[in-house]
Protein backbone atom coordinates (compact mmCIF):
# COMPACT_ATOMS: atom_id res chain seq x y z
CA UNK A 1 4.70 -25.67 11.73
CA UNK A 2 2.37 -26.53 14.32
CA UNK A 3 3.35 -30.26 14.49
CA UNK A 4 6.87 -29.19 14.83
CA UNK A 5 5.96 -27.27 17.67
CA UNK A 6 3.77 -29.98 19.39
CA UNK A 7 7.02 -32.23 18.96
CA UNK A 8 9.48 -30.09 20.42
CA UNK A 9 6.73 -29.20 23.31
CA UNK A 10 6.14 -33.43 23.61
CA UNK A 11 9.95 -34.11 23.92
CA UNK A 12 10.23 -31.32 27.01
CA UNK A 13 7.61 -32.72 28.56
CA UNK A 14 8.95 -36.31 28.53
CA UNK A 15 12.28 -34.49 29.41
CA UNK A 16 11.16 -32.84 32.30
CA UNK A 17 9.33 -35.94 33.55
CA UNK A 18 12.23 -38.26 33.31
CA UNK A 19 14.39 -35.60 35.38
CA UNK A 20 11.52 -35.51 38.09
CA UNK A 21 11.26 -39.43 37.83
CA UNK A 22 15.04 -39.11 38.48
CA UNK A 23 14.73 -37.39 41.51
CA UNK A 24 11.80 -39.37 42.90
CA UNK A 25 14.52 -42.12 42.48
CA UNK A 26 17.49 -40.36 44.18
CA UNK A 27 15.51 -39.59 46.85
CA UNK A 28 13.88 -42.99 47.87
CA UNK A 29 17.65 -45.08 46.72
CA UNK A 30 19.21 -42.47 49.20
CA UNK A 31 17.12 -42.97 51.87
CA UNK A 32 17.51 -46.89 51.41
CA UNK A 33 20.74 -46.92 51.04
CA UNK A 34 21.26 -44.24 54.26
CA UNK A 35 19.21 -46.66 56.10
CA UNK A 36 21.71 -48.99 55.03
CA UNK A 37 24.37 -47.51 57.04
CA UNK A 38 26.35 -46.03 53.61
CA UNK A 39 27.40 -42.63 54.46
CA UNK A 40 27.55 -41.01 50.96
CA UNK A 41 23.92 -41.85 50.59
CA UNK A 42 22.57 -38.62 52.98
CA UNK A 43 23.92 -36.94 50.07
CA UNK A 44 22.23 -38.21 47.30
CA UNK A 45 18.83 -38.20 49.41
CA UNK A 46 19.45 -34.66 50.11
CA UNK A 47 19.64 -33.75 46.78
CA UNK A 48 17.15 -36.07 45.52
CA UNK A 49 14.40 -34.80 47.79
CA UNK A 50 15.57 -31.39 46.88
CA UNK A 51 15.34 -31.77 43.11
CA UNK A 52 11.64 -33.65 43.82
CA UNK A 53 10.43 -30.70 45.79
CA UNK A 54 11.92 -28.23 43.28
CA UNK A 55 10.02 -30.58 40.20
CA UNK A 56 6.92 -30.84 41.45
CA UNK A 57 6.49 -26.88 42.63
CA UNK A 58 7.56 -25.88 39.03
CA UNK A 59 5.55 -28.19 37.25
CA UNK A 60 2.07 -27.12 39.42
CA UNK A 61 2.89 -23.60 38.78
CA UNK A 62 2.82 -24.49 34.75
CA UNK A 63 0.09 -26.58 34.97
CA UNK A 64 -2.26 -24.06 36.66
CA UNK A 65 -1.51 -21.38 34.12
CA UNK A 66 -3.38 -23.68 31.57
CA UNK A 67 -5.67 -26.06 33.59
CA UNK A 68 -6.79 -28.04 36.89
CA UNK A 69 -3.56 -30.36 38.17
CA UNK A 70 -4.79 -33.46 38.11
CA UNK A 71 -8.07 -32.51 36.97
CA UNK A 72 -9.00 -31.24 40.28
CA UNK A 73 -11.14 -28.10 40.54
CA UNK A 74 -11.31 -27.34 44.09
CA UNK A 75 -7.99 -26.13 44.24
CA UNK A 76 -7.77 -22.39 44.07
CA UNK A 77 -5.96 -20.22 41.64
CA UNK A 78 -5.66 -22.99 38.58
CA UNK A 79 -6.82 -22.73 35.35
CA UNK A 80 -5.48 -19.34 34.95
CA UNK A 81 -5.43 -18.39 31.79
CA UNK A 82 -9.04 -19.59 31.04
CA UNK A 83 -10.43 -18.06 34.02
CA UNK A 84 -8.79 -14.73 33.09
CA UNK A 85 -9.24 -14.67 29.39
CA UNK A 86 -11.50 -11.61 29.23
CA UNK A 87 -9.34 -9.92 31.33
CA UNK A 88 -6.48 -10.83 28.83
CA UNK A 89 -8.55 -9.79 26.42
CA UNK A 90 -9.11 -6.28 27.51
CA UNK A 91 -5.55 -5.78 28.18
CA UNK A 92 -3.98 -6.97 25.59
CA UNK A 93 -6.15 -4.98 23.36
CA UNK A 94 -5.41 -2.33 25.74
CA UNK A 95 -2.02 -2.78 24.92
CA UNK A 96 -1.82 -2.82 21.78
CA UNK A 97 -3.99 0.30 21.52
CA UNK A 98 -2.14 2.49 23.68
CA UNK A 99 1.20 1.41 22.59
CA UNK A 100 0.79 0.97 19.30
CA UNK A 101 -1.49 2.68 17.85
CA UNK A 102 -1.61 5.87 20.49
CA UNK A 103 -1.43 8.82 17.88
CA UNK A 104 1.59 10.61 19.90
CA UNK A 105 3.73 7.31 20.50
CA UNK A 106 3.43 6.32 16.58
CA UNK A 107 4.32 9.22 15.33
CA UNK A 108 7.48 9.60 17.81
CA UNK A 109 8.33 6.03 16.26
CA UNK A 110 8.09 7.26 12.72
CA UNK A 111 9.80 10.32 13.24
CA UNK A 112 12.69 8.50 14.51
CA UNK A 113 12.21 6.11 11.77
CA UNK A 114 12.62 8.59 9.14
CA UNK A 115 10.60 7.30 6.25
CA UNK A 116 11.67 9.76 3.35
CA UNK A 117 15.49 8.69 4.39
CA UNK A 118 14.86 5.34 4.29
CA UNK A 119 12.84 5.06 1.27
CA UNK A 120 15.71 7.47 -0.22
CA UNK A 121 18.15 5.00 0.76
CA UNK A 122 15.97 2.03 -0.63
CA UNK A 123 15.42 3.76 -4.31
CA UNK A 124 19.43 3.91 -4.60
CA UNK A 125 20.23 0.16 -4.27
CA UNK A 126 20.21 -0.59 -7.77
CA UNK A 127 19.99 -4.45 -6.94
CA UNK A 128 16.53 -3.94 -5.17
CA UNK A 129 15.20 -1.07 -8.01
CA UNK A 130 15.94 -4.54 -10.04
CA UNK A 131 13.96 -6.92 -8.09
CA UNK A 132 11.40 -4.63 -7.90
CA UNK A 133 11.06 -3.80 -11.61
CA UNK A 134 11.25 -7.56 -12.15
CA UNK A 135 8.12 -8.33 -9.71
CA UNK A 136 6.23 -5.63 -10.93
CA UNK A 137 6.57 -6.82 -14.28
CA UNK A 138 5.37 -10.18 -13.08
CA UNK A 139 2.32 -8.95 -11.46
CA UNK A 140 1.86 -6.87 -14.61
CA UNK A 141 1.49 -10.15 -16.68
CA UNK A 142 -0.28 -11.87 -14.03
CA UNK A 143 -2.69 -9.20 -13.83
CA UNK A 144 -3.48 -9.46 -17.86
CA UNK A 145 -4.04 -13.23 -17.67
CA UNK A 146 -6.68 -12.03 -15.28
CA UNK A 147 -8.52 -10.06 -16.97
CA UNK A 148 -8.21 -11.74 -20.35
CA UNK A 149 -10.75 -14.17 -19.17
CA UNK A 150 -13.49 -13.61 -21.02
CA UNK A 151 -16.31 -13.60 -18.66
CA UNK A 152 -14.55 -10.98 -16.53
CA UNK A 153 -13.29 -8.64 -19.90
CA UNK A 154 -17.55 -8.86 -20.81
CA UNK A 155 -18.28 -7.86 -17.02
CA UNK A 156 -15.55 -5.21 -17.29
CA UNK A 157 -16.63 -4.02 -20.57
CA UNK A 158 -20.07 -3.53 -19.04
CA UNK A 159 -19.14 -1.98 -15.78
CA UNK A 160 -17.75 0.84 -18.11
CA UNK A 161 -20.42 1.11 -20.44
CA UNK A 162 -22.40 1.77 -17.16
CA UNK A 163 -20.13 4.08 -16.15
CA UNK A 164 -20.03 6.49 -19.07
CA UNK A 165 -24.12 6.14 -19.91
CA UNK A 166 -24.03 7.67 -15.86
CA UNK A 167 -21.41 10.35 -16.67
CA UNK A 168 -22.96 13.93 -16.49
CA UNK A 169 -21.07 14.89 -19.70
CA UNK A 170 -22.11 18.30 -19.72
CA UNK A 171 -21.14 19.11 -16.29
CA UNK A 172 -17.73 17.65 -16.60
CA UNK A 173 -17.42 19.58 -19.36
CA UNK A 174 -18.83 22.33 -17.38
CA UNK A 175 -16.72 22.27 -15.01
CA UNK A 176 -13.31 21.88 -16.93
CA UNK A 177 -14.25 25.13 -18.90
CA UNK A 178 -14.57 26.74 -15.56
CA UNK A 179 -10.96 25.48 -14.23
CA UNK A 180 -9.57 26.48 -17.76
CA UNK A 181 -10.74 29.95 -17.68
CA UNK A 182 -10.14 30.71 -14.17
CA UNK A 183 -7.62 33.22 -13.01
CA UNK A 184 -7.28 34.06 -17.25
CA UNK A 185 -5.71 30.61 -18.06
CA UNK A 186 -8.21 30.82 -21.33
CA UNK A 187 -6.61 34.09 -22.39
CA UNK A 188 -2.82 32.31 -22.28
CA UNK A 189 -4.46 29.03 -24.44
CA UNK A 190 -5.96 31.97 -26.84
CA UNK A 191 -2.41 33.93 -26.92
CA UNK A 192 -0.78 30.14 -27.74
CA UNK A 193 -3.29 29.24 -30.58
CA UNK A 194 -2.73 32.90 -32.16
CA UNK A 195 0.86 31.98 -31.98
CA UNK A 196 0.65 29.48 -33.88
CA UNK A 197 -1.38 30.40 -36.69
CA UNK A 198 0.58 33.51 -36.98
CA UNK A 199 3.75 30.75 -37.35
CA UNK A 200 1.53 28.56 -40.02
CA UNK A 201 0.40 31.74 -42.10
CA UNK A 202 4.36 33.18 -42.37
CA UNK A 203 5.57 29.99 -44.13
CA UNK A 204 6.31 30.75 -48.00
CA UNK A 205 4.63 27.01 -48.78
CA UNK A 206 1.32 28.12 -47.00
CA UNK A 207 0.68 31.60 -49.25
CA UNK A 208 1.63 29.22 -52.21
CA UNK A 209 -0.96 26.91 -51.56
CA UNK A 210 -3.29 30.25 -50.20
CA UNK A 211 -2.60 31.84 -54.02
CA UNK A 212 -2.96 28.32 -55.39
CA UNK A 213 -6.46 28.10 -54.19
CA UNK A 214 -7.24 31.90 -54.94
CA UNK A 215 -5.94 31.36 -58.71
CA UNK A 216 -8.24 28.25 -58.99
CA UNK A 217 -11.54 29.15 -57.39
CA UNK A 218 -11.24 32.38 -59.75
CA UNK A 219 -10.50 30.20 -62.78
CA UNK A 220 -13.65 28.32 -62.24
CA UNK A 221 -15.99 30.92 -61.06
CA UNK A 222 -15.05 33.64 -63.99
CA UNK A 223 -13.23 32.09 -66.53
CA UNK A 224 -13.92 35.13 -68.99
CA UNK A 225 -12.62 37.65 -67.04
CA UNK A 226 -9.56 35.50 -65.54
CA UNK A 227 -8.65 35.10 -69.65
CA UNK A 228 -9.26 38.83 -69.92
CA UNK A 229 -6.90 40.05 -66.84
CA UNK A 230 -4.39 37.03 -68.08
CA UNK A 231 -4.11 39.15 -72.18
CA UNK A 232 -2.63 42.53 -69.42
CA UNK A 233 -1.19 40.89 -66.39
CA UNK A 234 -0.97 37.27 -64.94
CA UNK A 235 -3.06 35.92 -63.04
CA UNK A 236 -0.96 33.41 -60.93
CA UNK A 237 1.14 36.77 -60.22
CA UNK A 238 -1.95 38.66 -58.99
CA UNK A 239 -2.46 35.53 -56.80
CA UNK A 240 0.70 35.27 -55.51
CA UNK A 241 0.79 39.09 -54.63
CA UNK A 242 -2.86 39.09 -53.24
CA UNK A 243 -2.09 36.07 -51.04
CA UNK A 244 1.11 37.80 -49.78
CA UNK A 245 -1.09 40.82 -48.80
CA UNK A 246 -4.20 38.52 -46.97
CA UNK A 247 -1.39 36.79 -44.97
CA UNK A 248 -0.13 40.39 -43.70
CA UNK A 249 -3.30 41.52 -42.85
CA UNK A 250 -3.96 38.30 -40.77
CA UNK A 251 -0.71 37.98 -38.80
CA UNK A 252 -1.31 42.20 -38.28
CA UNK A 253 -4.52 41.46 -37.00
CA UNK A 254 -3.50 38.31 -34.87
CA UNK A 255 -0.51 41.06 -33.46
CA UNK A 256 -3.06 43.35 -32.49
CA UNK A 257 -5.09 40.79 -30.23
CA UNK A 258 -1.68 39.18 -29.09
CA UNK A 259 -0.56 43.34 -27.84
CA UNK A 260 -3.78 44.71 -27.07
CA UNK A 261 -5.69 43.10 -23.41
CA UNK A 262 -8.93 44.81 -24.40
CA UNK A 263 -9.06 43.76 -28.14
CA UNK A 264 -12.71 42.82 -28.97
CA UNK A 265 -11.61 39.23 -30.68
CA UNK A 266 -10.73 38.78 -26.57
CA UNK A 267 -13.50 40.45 -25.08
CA UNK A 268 -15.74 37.92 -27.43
CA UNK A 269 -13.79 34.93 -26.33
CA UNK A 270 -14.38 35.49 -22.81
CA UNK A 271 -18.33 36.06 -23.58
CA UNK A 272 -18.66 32.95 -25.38
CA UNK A 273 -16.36 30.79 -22.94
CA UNK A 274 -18.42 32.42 -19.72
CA UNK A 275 -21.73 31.68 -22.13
CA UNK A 276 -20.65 28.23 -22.57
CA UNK A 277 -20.01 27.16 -19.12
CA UNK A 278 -23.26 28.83 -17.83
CA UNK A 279 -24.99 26.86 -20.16
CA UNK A 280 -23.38 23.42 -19.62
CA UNK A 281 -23.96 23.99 -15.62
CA UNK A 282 -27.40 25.30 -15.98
CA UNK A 283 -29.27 24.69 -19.65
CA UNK A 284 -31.36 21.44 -19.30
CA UNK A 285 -32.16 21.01 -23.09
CA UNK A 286 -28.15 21.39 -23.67
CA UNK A 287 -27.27 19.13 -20.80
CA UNK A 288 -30.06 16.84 -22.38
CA UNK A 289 -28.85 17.35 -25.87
CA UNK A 290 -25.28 16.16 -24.69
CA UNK A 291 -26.12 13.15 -22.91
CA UNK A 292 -28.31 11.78 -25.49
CA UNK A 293 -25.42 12.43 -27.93
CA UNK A 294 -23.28 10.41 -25.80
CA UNK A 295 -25.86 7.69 -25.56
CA UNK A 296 -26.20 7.47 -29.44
CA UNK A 297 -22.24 7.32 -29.76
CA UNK A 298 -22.14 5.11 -27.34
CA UNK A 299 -24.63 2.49 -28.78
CA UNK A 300 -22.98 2.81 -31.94
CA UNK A 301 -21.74 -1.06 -32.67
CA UNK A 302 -18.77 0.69 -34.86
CA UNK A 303 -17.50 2.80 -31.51
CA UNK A 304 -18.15 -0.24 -29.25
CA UNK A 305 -15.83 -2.36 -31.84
CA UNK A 306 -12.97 0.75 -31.95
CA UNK A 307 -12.88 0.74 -28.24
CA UNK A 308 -12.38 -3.14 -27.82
CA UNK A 309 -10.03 -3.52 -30.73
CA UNK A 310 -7.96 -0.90 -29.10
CA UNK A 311 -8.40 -2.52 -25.93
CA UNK A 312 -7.02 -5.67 -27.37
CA UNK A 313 -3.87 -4.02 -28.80
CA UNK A 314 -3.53 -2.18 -25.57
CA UNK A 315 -3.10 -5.37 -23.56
CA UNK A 316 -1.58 -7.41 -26.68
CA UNK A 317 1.09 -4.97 -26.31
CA UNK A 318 1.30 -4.43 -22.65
CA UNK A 319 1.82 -8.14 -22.56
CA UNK A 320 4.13 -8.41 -25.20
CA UNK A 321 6.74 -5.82 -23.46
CA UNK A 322 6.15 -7.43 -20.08
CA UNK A 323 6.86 -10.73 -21.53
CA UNK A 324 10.44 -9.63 -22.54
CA UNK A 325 13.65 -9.34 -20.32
CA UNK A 326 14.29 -5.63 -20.93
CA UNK A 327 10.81 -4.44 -20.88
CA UNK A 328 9.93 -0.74 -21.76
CA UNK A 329 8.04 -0.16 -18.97
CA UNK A 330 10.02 -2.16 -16.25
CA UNK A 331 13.06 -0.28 -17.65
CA UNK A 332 11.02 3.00 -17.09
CA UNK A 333 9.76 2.32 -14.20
CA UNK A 334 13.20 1.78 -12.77
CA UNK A 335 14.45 4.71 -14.29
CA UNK A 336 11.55 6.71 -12.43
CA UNK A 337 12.18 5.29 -9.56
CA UNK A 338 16.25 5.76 -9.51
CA UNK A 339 15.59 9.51 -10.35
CA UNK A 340 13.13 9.85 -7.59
CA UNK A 341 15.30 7.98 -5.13
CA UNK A 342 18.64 10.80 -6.04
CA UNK A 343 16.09 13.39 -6.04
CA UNK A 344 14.94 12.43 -2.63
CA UNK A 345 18.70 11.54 -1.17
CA UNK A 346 19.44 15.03 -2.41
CA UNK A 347 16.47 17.25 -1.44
CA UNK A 348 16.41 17.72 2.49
CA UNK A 349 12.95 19.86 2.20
CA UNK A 350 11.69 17.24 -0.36
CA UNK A 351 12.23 14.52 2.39
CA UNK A 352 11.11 16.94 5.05
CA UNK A 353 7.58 17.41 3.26
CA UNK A 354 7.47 13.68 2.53
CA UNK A 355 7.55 12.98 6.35
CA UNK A 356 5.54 15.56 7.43
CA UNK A 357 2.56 14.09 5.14
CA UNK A 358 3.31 10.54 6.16
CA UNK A 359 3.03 11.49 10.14
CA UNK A 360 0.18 13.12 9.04
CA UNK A 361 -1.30 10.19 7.83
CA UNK A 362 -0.50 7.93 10.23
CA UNK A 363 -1.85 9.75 12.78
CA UNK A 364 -4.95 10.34 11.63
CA UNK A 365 -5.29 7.08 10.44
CA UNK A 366 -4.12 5.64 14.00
CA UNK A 367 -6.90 7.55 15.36
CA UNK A 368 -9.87 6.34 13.13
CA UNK A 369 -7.97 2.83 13.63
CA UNK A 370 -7.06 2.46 17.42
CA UNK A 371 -10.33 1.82 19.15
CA UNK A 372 -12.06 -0.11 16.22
CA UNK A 373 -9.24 -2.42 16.49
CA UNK A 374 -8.82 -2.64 20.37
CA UNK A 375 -12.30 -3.87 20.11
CA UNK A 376 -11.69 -6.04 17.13
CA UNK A 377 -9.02 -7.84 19.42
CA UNK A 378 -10.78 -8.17 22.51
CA UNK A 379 -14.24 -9.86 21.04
CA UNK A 380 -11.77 -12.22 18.33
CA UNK A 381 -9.47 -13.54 22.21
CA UNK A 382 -13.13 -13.20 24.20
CA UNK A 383 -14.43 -15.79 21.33
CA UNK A 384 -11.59 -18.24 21.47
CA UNK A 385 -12.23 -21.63 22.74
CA UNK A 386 -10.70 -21.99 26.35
CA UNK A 387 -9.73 -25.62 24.66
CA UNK A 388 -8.29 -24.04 21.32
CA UNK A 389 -6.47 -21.11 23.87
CA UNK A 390 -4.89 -23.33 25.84
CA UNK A 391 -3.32 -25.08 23.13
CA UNK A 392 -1.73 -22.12 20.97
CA UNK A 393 -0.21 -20.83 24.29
CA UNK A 394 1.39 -23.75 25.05
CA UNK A 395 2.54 -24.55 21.36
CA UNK A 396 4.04 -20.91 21.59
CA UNK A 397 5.49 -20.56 24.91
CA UNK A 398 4.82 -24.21 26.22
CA UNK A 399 8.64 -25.33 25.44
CA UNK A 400 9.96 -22.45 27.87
CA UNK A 401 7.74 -23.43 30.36
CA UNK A 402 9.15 -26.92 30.51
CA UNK A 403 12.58 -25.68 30.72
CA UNK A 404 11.19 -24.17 33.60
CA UNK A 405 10.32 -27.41 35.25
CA UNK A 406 13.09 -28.55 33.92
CA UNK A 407 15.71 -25.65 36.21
CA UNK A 408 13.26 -25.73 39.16
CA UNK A 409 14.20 -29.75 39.26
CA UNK A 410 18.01 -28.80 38.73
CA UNK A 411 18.36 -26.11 41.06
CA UNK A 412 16.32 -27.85 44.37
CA UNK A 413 19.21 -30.68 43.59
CA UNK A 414 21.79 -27.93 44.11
CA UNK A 415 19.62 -26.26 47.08
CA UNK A 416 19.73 -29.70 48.53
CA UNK A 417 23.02 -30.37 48.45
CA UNK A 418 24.40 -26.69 49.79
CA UNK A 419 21.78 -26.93 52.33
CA UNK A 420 23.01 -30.83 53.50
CA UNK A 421 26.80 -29.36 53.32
CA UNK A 422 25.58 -26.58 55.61
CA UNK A 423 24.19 -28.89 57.99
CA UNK A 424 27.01 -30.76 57.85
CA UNK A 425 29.97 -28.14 58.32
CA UNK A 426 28.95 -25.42 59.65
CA UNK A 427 29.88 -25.99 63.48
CA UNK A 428 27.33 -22.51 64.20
CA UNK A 429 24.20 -24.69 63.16
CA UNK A 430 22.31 -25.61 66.43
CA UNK A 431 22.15 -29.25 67.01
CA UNK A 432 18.15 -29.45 67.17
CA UNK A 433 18.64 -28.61 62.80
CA UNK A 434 20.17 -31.92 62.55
């Protein structure tokens, strides 16, 4: 890229210099050839003088914006751009600052910008939800070929085991007990487990296998009197009728705490739960107890061979769907996406709370950002070699520049000419112009 640029810049240049070589030539053949006595000649002087004057202005002007003409330092205002470039610097981080990264001004520009409606219109183009399945699957398999080095899975493997012998077990658990049971959410997991039970105990197959048990444990414990009752009445019968009344008297009982706030199977619950978290946030032998049981499961070489044989399947099959076309997870991702992208087309207030969080965002972060990088940009152009400076300026607006030279030589041939057909013609001119 650069060399193309330092061609195209080269081939103004010569450009530029052939016109003003040109004009050197029209002038000095004009003048000969009006010394000559050839009328037409006055013309092409004009004009060649003209363009010269025109050529030469144009191509100081450039040259001073980058360096000494001619190498010569005496002459004032040259080297412009070298002898300003702290100045530049501060402005242009100035600029950018202010203008792009003043909190106010960005968040006009989003705002007009409209990020949830244009993400919303981005998640419906099924073509791009494709490409951008399709890449993430790529980076997905990319991502396992990293990691399946073995030198970075032992490093990983041990950043974890870090990790967990640091974890304050007992206060996480703590603390999850203490979000659980807040605001009564303990009392609806209690009134759910009761539920269920109460569903388990009415099945016919579960008193079977409740009288089952009964029938045998009696068998074995008093086989006398279990022959005895069998000569009057059976005992399987017995069983079946006794297990029949148990279950009734436990799904009464599990009615009566479902119905009843106050029971004392609740009252308990909340005791033990609030006994519980007081001692995982405050007991030191518990907490102690706790983290040396996670330290001895943890050492254990049978866990540590569970967790990285599951680890293996986990990424044998995470690369095995990401290898394939029609991937389970690309496809769901998609899917996610698509939904999310209707949802969002269809939910002004969803798109209106999107926005409002993403202005928020960028306007604090355009405040923690602006004056770090206004500074950033002013020491990296204050640290620039005036050498190195010069040369990306004029490799990026350089070519302009000649064109520049190039018009200046162009129009002071037109200038010329008009002002030699003035001369001329126009009878009005006072005869001490000619």
């Amino acid at each position: 890229m650069a060399r193309s640029r330092e061609g195209e810049l080269r081939s103004r240049r010569r450009l530029a210099g052939a016109l003003l070589a040109l004009a050197l030539l029209a002038a000095g053949g004009g003048a000969l050839l009006e010394s000559r006595g050839i009328a037409w000649a006055a013309w092409l002087r004009a004009a060649g003088e003209a363009a010269t004057v025109g050529g030469l202005a144009d191509w100081f002007a450039v040259v001073a914006l980058f360096r000494h003409p001619l190498g010569q330092r005496w002459i004032p205002h040259t080297a412009i751009i070298p002898a300003n470039k702290a100045r530049i610097a501060d402005n242009l981080a100035g600029f950018v600052r202010d203008q792009f990264l003043e909190p106010q001004a960005l968040v006009a520009r989003l705002r007009l910008f409209d990020p949830a409606e244009r993400l919303a219109q981005w998640l419906v183009e099924p073509a791009r939800l494709d490409a951008f399945a399709r890449r993430a699957r790529q980076l997905g398999l990319r991502a396992l070929d990293w990691l399946d080095d073995t030198r970075l899975r032992e490093a990983s493997r041990r950043l974890l085991l870090d990790a967990l012998q640091r974890w304050d077990a007992a206060r996480s658990a703590g603390q999850l007990l203490e979000l659980l049971t807040r605001d009564g959410r303990h009392q609806q997991l209690l009134d759910e487990a009761l539920g269920r039970v109460g569903d388990y105990l009415a099945r016919d197959e579960v008193k079977q296998r409740l009288s089952a048990l009964m029938v045998r444990h009696a068998r074995q414990q008093w086989p006398a009197v279990t022959a005895l009752v069998d000569s009057v009445k059976s005992v399987d019968s017995m069983g079946d009728y006794l297990a029949d009344r148990l279950a009734r008297a436990l799904l009464q009982e599990l009615q009566d705490i479902l119905q009843q706030p106050e029971h004392p199977v609740r009252a308990d619950y909340d005791d033990k739960a609030r006994q519980w978290i007081e001692r995982l946030l405050g007991d030191p032998a518990l907490q102690q107890q706790l983290q040396d049981l996670k330290a001895r499961l943890l050492d254990q070489p049978t866990v540590q061979a569970y967790a990285d044989a599951l680890a293996r399947e986990a990424r044998d099959w995470l690369a095995a769907d990401l290898a394939r076309e029609d991937s389970t997870l690309a496809v769901r991702l998609r899917d996610a996406l698509a939904a999310f992208g209707g949802s969002l087309g269809a939910d002004p207030a969803l798109r209106q709370a999107i926005n409002e969080h993403v202005l928020d965002g960028a306007s604090r972060l355009a405040v923690q950002l602006r004056d770090a990088l206004g500074a950033h940009i002013a020491h990296t152009v204050r640290a620039w070699d005036d050498a190195t400076m010069v040369r990306e300026l004029e490799l990026s607006i350089g070519k302009d520049l000649q064109a520049i030279r190039l018009n200046g030589t162009l129009v002071g041939a037109l200038a010329g000419l008009a002002l030699h057909a003035v001369l001329q013609w126009a009878p009005v001119v006072p005869s001490w112009l000619h």
